[in-house]
N, C-alpha and C. Protein backbone atom coordinates (compact mmCIF):
# COMPACT_ATOMS: atom_id res chain seq x y z
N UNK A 1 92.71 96.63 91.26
CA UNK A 1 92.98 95.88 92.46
C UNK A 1 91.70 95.37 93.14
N UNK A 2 90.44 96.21 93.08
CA UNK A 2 89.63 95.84 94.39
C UNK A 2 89.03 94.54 93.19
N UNK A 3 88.74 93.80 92.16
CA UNK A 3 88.58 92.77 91.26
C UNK A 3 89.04 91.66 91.96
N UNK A 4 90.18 91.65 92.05
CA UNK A 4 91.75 90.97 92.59
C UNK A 4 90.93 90.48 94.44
N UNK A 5 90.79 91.42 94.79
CA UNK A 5 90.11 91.37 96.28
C UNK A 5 88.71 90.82 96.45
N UNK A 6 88.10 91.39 95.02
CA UNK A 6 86.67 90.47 94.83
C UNK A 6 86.92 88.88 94.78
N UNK A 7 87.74 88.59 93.52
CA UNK A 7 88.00 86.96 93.37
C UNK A 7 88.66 86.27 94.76
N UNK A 8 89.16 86.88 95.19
CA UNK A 8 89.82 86.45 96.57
C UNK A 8 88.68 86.31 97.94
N UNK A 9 87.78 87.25 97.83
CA UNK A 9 87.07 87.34 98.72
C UNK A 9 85.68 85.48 98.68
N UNK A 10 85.61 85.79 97.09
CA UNK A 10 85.06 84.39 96.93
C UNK A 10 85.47 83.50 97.33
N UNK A 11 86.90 83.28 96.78
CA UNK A 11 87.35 81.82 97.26
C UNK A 11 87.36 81.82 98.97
N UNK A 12 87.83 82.66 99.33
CA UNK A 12 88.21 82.59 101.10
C UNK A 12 87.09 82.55 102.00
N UNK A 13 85.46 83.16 101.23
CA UNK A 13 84.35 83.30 102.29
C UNK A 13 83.32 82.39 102.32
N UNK A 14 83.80 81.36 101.61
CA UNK A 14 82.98 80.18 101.54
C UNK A 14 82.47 79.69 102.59
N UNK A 15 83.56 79.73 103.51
CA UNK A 15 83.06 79.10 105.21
C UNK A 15 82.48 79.99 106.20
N UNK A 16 82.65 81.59 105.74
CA UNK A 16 82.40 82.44 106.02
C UNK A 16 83.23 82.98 106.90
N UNK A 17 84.29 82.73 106.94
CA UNK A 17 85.28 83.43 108.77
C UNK A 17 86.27 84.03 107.71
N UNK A 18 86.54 84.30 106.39
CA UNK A 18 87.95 85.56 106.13
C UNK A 18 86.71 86.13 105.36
N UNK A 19 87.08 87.58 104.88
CA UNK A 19 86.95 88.62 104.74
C UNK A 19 88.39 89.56 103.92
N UNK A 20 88.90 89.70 102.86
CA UNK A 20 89.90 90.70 102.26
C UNK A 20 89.03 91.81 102.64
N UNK A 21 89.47 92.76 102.43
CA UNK A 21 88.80 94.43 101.98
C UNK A 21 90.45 95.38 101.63
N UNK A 22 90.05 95.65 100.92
CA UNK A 22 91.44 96.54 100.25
C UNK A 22 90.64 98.34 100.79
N UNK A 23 92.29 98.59 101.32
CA UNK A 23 92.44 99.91 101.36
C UNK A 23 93.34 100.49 102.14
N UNK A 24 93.38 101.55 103.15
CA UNK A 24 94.28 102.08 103.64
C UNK A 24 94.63 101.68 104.96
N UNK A 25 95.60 101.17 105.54
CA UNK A 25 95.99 100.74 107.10
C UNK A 25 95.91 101.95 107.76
N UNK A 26 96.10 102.79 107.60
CA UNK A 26 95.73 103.49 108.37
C UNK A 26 94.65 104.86 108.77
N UNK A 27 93.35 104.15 107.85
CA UNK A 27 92.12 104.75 108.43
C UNK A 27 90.96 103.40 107.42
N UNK A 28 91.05 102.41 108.09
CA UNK A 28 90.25 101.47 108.09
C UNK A 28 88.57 101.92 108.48
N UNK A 29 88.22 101.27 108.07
CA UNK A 29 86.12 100.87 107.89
C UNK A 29 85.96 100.04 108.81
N UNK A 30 86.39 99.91 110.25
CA UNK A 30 86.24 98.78 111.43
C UNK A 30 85.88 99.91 112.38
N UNK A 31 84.87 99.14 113.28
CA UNK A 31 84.32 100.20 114.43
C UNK A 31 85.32 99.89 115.41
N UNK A 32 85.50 101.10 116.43
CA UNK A 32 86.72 100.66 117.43
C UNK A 32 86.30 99.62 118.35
N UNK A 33 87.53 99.25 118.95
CA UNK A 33 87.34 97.97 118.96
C UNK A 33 86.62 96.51 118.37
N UNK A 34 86.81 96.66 117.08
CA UNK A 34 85.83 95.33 116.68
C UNK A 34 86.58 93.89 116.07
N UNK A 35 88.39 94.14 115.86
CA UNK A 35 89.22 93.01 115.68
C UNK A 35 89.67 92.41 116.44
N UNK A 36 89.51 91.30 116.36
CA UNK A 36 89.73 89.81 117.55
C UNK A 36 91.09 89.96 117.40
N UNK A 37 92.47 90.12 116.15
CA UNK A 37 93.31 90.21 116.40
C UNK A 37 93.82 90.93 115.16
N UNK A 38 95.22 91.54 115.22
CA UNK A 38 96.10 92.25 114.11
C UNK A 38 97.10 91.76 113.80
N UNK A 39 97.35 90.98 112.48
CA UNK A 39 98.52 90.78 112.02
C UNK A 39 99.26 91.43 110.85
N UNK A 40 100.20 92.10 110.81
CA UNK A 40 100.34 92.71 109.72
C UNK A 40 102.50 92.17 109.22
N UNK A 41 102.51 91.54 108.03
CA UNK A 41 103.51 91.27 107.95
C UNK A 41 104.36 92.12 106.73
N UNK A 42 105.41 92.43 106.90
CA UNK A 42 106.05 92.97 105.88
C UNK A 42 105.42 94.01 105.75
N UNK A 43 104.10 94.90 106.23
CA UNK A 43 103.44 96.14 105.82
C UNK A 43 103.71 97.34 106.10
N UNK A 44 103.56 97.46 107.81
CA UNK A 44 104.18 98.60 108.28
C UNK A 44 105.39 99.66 107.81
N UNK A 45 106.14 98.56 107.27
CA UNK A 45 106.97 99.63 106.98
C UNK A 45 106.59 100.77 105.75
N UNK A 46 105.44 100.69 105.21
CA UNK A 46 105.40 101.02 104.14
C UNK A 46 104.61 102.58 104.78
N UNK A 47 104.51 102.98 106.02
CA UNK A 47 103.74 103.56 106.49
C UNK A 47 104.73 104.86 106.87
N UNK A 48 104.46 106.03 107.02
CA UNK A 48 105.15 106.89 106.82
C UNK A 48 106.00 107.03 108.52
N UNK A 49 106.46 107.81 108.73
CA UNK A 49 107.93 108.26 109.87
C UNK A 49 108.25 106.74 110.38
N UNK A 50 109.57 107.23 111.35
CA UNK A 50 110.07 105.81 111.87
C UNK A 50 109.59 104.92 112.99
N UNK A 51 108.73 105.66 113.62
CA UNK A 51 107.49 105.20 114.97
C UNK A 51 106.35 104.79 114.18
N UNK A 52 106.18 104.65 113.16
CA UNK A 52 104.75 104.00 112.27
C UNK A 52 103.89 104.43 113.01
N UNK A 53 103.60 105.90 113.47
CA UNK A 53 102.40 106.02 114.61
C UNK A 53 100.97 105.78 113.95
N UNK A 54 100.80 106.61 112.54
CA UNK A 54 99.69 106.52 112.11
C UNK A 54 99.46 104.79 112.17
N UNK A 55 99.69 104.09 111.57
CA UNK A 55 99.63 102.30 111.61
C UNK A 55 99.32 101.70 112.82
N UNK A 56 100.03 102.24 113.36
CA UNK A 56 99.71 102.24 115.23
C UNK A 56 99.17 102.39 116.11
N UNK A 57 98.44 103.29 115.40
CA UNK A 57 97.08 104.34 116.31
C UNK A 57 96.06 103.82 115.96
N UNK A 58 95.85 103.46 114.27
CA UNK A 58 94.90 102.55 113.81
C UNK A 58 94.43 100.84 114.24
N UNK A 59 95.78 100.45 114.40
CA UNK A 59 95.60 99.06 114.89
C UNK A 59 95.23 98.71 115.86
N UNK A 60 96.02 99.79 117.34
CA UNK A 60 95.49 99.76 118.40
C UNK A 60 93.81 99.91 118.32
N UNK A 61 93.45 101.00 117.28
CA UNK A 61 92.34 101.54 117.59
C UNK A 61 90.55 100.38 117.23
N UNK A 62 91.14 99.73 116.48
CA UNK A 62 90.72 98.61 115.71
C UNK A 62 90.42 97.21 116.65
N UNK A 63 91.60 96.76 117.45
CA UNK A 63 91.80 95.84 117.99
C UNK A 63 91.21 96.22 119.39
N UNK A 64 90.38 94.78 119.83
CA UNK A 64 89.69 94.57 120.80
C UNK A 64 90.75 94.49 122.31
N UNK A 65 90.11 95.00 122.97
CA UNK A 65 90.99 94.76 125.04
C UNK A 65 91.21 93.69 124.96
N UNK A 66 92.01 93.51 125.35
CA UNK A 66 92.80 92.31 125.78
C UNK A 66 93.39 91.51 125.00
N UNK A 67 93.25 91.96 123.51
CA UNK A 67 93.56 90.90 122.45
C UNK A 67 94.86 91.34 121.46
N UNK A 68 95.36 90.38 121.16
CA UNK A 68 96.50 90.25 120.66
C UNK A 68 96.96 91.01 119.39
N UNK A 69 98.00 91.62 118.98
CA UNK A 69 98.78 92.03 117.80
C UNK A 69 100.21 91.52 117.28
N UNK A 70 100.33 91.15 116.17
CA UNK A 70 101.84 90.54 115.74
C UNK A 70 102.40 91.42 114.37
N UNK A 71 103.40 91.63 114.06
CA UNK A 71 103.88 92.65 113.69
C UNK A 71 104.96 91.85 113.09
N UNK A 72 105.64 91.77 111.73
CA UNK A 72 106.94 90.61 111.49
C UNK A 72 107.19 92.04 110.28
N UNK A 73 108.46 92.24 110.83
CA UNK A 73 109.20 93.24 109.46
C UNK A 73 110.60 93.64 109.79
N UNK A 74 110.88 94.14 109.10
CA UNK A 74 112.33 94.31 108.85
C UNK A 74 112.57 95.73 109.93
N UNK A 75 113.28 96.01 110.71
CA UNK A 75 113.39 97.15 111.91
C UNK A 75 114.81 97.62 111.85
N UNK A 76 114.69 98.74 112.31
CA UNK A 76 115.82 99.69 112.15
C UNK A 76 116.33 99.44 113.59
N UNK A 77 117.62 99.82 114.18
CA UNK A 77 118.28 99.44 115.32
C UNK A 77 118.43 100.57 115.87
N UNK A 78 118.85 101.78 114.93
CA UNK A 78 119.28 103.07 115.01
C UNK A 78 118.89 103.95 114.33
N UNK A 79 118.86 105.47 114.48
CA UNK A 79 118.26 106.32 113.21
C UNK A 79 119.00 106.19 111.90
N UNK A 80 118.51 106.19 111.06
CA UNK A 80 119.01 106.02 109.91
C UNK A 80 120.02 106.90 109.36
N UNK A 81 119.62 108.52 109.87
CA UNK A 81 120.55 109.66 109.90
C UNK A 81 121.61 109.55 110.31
N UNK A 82 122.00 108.36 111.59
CA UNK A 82 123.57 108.21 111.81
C UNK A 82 123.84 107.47 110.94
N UNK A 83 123.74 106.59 109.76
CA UNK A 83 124.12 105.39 109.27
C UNK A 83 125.44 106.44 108.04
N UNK A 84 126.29 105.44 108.09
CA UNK A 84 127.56 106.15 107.27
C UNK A 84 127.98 104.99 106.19
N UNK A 85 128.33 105.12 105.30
CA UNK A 85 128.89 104.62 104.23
C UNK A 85 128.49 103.27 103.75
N UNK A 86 128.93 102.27 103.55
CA UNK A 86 128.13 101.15 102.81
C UNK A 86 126.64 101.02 103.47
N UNK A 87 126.40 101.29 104.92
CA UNK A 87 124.78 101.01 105.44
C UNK A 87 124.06 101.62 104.97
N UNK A 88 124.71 103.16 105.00
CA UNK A 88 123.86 104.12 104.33
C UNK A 88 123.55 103.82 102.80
N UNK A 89 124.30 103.82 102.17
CA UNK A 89 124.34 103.36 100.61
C UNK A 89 123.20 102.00 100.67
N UNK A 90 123.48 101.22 101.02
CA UNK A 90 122.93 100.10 101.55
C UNK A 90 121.22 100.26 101.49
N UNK A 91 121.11 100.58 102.64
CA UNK A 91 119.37 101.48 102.97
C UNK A 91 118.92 102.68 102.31
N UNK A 92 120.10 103.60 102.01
CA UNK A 92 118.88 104.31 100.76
C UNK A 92 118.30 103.81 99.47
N UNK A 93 119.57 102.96 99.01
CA UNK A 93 119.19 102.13 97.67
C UNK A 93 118.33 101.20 98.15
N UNK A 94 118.06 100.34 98.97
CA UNK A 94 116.86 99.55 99.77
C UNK A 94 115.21 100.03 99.38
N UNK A 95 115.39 101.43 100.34
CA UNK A 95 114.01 102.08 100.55
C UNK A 95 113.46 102.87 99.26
N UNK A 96 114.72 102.97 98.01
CA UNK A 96 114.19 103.73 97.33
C UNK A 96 113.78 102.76 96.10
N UNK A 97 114.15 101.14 96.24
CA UNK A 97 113.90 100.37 95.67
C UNK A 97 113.09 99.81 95.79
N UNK A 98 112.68 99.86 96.95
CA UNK A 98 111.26 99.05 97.33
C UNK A 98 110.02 99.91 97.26
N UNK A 99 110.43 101.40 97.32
CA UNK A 99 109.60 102.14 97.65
C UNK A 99 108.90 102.47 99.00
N UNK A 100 109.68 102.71 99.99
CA UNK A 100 109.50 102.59 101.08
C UNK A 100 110.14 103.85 101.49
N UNK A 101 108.80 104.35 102.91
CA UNK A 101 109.86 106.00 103.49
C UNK A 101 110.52 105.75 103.70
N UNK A 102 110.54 104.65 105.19
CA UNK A 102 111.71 104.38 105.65
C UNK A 102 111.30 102.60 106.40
N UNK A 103 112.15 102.02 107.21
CA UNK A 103 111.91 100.82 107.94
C UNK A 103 111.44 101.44 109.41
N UNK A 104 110.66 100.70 110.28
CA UNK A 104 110.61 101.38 111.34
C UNK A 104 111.58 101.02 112.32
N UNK A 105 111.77 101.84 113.52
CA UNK A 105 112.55 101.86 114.18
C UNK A 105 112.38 100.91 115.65
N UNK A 106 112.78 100.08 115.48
CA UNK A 106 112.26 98.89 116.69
C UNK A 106 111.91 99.86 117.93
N UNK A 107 112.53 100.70 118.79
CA UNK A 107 112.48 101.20 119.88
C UNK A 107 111.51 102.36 119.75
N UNK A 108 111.58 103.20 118.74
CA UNK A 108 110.30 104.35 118.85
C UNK A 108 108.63 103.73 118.24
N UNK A 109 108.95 102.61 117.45
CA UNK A 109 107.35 102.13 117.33
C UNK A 109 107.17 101.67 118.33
N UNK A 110 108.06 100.91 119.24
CA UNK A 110 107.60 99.79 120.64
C UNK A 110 107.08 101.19 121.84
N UNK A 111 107.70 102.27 121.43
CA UNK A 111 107.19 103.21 122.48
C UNK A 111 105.53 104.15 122.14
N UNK A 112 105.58 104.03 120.75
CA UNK A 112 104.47 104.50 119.95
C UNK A 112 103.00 103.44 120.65
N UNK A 113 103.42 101.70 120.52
CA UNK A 113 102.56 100.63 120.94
C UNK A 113 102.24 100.81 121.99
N UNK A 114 103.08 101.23 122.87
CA UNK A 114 102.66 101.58 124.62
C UNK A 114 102.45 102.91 124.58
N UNK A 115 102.26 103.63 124.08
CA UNK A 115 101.49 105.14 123.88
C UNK A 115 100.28 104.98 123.87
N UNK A 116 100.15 104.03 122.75
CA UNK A 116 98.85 103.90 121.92
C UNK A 116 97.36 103.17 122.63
N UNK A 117 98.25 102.36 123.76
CA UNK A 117 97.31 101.29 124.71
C UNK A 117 97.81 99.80 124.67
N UNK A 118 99.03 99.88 123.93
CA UNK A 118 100.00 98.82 124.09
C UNK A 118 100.49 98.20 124.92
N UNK A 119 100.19 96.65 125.68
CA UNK A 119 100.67 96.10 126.69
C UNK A 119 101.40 94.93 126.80
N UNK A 120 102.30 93.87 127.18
CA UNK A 120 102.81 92.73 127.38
C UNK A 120 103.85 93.03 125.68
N UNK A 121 104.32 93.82 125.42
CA UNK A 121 104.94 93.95 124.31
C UNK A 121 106.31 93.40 124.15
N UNK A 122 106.02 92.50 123.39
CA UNK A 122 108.00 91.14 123.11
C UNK A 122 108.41 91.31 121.80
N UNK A 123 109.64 92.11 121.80
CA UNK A 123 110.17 91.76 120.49
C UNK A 123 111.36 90.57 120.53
N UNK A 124 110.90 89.88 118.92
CA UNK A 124 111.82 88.68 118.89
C UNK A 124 112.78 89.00 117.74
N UNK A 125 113.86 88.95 117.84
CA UNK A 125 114.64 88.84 116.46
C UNK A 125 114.55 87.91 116.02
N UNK A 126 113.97 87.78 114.57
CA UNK A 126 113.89 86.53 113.26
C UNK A 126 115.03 86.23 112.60
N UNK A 127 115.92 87.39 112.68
CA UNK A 127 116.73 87.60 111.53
C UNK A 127 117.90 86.29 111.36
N UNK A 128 118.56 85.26 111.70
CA UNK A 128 118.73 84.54 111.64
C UNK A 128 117.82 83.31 111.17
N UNK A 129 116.52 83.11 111.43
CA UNK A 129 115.61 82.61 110.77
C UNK A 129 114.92 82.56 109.57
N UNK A 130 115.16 83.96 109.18
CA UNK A 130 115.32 84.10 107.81
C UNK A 130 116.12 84.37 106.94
N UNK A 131 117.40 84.12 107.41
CA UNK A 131 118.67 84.19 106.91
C UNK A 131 118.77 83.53 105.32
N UNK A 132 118.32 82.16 105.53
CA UNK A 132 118.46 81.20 104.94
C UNK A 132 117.78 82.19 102.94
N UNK A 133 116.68 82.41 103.61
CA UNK A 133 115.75 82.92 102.21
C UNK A 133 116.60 83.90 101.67
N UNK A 134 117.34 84.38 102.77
CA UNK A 134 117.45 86.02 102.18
C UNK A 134 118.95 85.63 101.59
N UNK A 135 119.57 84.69 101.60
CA UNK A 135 121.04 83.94 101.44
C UNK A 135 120.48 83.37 99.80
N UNK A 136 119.24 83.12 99.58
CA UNK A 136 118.69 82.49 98.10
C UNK A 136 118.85 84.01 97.16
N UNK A 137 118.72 85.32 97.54
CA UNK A 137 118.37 86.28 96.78
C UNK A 137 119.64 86.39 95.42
N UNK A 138 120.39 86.55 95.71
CA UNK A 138 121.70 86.46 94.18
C UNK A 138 121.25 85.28 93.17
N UNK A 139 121.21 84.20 93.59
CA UNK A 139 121.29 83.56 93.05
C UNK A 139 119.69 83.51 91.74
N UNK A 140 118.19 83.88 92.44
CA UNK A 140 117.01 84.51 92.44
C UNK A 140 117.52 85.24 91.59
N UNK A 141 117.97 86.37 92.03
CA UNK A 141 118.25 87.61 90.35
C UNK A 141 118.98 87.16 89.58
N UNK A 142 119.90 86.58 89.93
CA UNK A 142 120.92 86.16 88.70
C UNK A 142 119.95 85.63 87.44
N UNK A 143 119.37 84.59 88.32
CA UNK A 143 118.14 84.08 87.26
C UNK A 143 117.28 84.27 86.54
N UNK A 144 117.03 85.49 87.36
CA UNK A 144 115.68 86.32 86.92
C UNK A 144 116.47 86.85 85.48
N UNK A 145 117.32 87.82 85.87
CA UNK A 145 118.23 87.93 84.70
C UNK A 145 118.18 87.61 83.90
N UNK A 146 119.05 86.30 83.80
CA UNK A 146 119.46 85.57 83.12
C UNK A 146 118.06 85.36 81.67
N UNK A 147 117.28 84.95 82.61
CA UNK A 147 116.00 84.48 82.05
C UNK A 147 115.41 85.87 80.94
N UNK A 148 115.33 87.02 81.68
CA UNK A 148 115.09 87.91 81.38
C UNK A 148 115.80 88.63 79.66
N UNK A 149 117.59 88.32 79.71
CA UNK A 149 118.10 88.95 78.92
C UNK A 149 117.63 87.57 77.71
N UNK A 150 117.87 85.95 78.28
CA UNK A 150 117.10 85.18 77.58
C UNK A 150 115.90 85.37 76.22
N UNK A 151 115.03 86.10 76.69
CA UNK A 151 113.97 86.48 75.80
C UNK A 151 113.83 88.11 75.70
N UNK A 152 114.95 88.20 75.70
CA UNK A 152 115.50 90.05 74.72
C UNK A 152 114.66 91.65 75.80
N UNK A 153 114.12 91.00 76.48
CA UNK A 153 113.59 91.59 77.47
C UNK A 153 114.51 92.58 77.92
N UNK A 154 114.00 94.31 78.38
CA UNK A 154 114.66 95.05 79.10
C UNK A 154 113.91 95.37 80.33
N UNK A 155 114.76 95.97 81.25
CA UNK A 155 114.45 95.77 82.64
C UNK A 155 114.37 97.35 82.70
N UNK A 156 113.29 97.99 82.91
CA UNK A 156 113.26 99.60 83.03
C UNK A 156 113.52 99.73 84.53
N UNK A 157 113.51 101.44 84.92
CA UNK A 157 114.46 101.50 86.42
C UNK A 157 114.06 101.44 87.47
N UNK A 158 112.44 101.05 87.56
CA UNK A 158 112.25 100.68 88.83
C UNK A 158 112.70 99.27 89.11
N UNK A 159 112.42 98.59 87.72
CA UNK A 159 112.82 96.79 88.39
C UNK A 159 114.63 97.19 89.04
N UNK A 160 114.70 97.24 88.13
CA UNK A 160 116.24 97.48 88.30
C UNK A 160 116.94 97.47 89.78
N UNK A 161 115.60 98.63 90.20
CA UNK A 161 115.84 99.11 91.57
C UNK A 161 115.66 98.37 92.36
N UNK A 162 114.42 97.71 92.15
CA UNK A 162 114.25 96.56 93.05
C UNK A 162 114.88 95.52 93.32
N UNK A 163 115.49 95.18 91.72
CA UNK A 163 116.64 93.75 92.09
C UNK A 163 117.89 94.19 92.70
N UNK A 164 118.33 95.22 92.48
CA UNK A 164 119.21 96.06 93.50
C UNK A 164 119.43 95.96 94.98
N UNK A 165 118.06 96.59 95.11
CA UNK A 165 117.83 96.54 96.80
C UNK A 165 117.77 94.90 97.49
N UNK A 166 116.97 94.13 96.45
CA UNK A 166 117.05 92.66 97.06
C UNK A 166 118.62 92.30 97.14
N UNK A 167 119.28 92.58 96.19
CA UNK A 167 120.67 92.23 96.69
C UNK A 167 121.68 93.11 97.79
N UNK A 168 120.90 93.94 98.22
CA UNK A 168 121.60 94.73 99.02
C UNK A 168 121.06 95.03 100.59
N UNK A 169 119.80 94.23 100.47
CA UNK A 169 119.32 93.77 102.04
C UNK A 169 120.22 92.45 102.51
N UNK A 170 120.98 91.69 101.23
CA UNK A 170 121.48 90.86 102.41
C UNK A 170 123.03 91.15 103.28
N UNK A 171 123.23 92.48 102.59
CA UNK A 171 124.67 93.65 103.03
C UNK A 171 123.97 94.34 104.58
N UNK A 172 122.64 94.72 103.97
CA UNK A 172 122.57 95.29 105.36
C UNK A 172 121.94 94.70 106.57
N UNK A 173 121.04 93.44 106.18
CA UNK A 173 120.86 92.41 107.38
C UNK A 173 122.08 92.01 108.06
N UNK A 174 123.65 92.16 107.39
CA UNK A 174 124.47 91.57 108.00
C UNK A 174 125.29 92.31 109.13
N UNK A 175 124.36 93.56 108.90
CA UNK A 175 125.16 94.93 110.01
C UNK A 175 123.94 95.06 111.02
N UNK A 176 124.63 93.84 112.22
CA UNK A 176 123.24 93.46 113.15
C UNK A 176 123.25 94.81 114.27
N UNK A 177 124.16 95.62 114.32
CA UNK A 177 124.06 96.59 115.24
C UNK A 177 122.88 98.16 114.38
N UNK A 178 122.36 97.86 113.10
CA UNK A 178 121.60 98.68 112.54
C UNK A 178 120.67 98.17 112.40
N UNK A 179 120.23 96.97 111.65
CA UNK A 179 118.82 96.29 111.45
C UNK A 179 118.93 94.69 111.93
N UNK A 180 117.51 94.65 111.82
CA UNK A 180 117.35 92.91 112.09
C UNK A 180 115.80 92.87 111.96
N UNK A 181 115.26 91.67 111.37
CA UNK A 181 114.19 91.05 111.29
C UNK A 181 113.30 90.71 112.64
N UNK A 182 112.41 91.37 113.00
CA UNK A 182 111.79 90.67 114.05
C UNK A 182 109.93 90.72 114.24
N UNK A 183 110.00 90.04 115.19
CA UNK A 183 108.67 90.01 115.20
C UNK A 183 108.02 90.59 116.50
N UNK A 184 107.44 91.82 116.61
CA UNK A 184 106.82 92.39 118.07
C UNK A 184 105.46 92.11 117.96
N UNK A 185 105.27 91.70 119.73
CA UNK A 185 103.56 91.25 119.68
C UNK A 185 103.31 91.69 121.02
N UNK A 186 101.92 92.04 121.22
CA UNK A 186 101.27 92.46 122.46
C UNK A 186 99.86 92.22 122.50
N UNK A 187 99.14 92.86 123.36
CA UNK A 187 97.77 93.12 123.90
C UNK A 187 97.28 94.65 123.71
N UNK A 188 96.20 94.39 123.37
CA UNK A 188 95.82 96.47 124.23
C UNK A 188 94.91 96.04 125.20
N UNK A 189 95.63 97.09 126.03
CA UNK A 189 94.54 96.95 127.56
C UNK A 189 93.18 97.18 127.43
């Protein structure tokens, strides 16, 4: 991977303002306070409990006073422990397909952000906004498939899992009282 981050780092630092560095979100090589801003999309969730505190503690810790953070991922509505029958089915085959602990929980990370030094904090629901992409996914595997059994190819059980779960986030995006897509952003004081 860090190769991958080398060739990338070339093309992007030509002008000199990006920078890749591969490694862990949550104990970064940045002095505190030294990021103008934090964006992290689709990542967090990959970060362990449902308050993403470690991710949280880091970003805050990273990011400069007064300056901005944006956050775009898939959020839990409710604990996952109440979820019963197709949701549940739904989200364990999800998280265990993607490889993910869990999604975070819109209300205990937003309380984690204002723990942390979190201020002016807005969450937006996307999830209608990205409806559209996530409405392409069947049709995406079918293909993949298709293509796949095409040239005699077998699919061992993580893919499996994964094309699974892609077809089964658009079951549980549709149970808006458990999840939804959004995007939370703030300041640290």
């Amino acid at each position: 991977m860090p190769d991958i981050v080398n060739d990338l780092n070339r093309l992007l630092t030509s002008n000199g303002e990006i920078e890749i560095q591969f490694g862990d979100y949550t104990q970064l090589h940045f002095e505190d306070n030294s990021a103008d801003s934090v964006y992290a999309l689709e990542s967090c969730c990959h970060c362990e409990e449902l308050d993403k505190g470690a991710f949280v503690n880091e970003m805050m810790r990273v990011l400069k006073p007064a300056k901005r953070f944006v956050i775009v991922d898939g959020f839990l509505k409710r604990d996952p422990s109440t979820f019963h029958g197709l949701v549940r089915y739904c989200y364990t085959k999800i998280i265990k397909g993607w490889a993910l602990p869990s999604f975070p929980h819109v209300g205990l990370m937003t309380e984690a952000i204002k723990n942390a030094g979190g201020d002016q904090i807005e969450v937006k629901d996307y999830s209608f906004r990205v409806a559209p992409s996530v409405f392409h996914s069947p049709i995406t595997v079918i293909f993949f498939l298709i293509k796949k059994m095409l040239n005699g190819e077998k699919l061992n059980p993580v893919r499996i899992g994964h094309l699974k779960a892609c077809l089964l986030g658009l079951i549980l995006g549709m149970h808006r009282k458990h999840f939804s897509y959004c995007l939370v952003t703030g300041i640290k004081k």
